[in-house]
Structure formats: structure tokens, C-alpha cells
PDB file of N, CA and C in Angstrom:
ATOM      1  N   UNK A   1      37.402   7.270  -4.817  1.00  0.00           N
ATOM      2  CA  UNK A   1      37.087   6.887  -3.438  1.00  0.00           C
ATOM      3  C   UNK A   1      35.565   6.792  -3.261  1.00  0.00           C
ATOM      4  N   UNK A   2      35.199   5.650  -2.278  1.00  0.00           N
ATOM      5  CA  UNK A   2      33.902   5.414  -2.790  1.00  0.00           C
ATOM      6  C   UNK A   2      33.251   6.610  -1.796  1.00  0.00           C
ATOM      7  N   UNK A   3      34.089   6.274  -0.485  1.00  0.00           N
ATOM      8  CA  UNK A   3      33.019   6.965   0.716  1.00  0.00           C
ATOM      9  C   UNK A   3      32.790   8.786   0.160  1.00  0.00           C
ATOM     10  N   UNK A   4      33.694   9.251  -0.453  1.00  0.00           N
ATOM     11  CA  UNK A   4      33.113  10.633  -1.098  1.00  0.00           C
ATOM     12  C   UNK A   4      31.907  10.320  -1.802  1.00  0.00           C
ATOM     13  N   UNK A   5      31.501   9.803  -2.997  1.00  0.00           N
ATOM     14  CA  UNK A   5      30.572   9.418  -3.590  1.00  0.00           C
ATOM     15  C   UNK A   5      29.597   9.426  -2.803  1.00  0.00           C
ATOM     16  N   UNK A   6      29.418   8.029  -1.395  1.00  0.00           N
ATOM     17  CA  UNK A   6      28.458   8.391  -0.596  1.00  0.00           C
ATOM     18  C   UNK A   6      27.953   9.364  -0.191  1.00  0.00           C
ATOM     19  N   UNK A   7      28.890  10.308   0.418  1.00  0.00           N
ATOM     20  CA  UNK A   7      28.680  11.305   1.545  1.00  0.00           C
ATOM     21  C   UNK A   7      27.540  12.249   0.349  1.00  0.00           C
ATOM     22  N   UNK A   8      28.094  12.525  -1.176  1.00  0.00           N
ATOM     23  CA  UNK A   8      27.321  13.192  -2.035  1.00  0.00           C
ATOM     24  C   UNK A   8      25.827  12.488  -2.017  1.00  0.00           C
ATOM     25  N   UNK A   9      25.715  11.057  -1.912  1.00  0.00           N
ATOM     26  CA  UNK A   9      24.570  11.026  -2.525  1.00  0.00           C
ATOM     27  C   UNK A   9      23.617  10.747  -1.251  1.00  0.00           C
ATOM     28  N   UNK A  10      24.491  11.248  -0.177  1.00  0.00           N
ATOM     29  CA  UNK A  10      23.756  11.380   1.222  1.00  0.00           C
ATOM     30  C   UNK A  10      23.101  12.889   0.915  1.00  0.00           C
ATOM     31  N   UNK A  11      24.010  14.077   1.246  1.00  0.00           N
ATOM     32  CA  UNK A  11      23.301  14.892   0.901  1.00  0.00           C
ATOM     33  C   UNK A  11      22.053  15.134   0.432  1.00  0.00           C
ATOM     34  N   UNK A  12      22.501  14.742  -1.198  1.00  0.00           N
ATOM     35  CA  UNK A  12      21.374  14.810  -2.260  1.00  0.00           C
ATOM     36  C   UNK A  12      19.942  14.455  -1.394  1.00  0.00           C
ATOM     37  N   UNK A  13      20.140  13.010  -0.865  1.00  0.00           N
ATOM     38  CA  UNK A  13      18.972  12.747  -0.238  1.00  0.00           C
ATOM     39  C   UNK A  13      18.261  13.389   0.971  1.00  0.00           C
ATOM     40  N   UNK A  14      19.103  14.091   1.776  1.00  0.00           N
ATOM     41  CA  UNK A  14      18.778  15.030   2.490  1.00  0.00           C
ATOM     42  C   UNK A  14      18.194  16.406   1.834  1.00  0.00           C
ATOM     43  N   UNK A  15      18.930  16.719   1.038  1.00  0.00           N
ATOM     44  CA  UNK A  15      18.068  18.156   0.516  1.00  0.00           C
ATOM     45  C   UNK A  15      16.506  18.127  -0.181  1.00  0.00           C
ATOM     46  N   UNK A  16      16.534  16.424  -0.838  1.00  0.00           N
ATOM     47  CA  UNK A  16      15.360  16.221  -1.218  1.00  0.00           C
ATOM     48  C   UNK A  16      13.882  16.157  -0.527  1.00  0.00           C
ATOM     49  N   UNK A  17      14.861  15.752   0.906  1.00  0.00           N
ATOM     50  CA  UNK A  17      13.798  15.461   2.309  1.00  0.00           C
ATOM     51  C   UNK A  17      13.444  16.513   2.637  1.00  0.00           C
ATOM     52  N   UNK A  18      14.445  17.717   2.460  1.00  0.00           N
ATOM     53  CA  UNK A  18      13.758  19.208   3.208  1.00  0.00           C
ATOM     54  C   UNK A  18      12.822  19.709   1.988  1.00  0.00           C
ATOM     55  N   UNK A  19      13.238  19.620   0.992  1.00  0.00           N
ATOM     56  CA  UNK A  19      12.785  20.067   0.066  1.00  0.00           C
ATOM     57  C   UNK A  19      10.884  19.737   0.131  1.00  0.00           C
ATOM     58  N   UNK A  20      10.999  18.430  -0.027  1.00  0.00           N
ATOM     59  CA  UNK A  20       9.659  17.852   0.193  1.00  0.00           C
ATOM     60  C   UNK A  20       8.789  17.927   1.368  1.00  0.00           C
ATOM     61  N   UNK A  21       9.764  18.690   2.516  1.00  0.00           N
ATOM     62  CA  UNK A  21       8.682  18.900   3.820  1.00  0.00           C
ATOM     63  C   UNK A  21       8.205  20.037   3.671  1.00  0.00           C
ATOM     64  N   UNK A  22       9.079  21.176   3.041  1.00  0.00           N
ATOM     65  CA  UNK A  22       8.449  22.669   2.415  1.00  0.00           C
ATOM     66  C   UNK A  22       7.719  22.611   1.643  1.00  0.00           C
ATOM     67  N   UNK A  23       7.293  21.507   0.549  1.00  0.00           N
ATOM     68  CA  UNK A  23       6.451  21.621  -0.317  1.00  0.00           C
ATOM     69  C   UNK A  23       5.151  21.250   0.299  1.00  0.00           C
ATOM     70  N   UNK A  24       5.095  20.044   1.621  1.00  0.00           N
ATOM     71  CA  UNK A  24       3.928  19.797   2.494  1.00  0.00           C
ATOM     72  C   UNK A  24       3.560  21.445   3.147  1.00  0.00           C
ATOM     73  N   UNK A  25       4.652  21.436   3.861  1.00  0.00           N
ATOM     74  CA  UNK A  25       4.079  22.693   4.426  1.00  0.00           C
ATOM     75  C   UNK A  25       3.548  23.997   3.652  1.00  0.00           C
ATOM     76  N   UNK A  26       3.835  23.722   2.812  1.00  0.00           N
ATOM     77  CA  UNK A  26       3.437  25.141   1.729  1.00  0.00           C
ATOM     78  C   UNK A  26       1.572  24.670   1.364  1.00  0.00           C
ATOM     79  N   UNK A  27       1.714  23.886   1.304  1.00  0.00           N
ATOM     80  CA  UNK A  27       0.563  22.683   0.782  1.00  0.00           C
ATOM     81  C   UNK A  27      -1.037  22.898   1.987  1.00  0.00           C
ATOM     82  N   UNK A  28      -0.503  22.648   3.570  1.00  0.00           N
ATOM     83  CA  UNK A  28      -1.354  23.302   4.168  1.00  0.00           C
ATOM     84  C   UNK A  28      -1.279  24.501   4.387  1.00  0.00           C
ATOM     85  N   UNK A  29      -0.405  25.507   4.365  1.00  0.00           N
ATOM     86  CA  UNK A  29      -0.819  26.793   4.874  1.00  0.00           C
ATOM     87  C   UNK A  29      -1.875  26.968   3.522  1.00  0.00           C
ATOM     88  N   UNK A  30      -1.355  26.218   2.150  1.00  0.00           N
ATOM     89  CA  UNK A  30      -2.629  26.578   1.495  1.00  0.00           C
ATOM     90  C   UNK A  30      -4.074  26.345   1.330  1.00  0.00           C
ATOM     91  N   UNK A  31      -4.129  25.157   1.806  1.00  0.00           N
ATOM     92  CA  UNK A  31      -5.637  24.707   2.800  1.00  0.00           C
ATOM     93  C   UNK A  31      -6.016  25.231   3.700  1.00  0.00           C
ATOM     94  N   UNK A  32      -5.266  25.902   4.627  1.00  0.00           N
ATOM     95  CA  UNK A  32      -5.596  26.507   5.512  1.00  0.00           C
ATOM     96  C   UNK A  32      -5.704  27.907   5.315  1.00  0.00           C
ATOM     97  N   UNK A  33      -5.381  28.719   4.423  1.00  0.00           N
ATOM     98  CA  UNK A  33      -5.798  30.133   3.655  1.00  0.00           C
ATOM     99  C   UNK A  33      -7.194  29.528   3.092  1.00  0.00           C
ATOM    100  N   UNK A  34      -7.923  28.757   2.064  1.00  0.00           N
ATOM    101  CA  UNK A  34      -8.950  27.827   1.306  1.00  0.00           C
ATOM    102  C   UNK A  34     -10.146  28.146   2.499  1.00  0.00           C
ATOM    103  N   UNK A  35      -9.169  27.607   3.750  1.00  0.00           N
ATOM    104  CA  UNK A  35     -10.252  26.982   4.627  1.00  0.00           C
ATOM    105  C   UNK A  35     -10.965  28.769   5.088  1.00  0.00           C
ATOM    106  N   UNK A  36      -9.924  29.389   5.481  1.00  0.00           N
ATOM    107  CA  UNK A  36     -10.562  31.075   5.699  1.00  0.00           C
ATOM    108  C   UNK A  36     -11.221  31.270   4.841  1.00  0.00           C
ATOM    109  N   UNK A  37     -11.072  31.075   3.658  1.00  0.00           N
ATOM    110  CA  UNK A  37     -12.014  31.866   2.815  1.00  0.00           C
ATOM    111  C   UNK A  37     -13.288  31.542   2.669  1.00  0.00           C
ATOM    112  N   UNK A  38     -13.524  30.246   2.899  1.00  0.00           N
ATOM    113  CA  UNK A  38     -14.668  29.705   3.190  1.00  0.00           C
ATOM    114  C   UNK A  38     -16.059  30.475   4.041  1.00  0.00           C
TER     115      UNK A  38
END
């Protein structure tokens, strides 16, 4: 069935999206620790 297939490779693409907004956000709090130390 195809629409299962979809719904999986919906997911996938969703977890990749959160995934990649935590890695931004991880990204400035670490510029922004950089920037204190300054």
C-alpha cells in the first residue's frame, strides 16, 4: 500500500526538520555563551 509508505517518509521528514532546528538552536546558545565570554 502506497499511502503507508508515504505517511513513513512523511515522518522521516519531519523528524529531520526538528532535528535540524535543535541543531540551530544549539548553534546560537553557542554564540551566545562565545559572545559572554568575550
Amino acid at each position: 500500500d502506497d499511502s503507508e509508505e508515504e505517511e513513513e517518509e512523511e515522518e522521516e521528514e519531519e523528524e529531520e526538520e526538528e532535528e535540524e532546528e535543535e541543531e540551530e538552536e544549539e548553534e546560537e546558545e553557542e554564540e551566545e555563551e562565545e559572545e559572554e565570554e568575550e
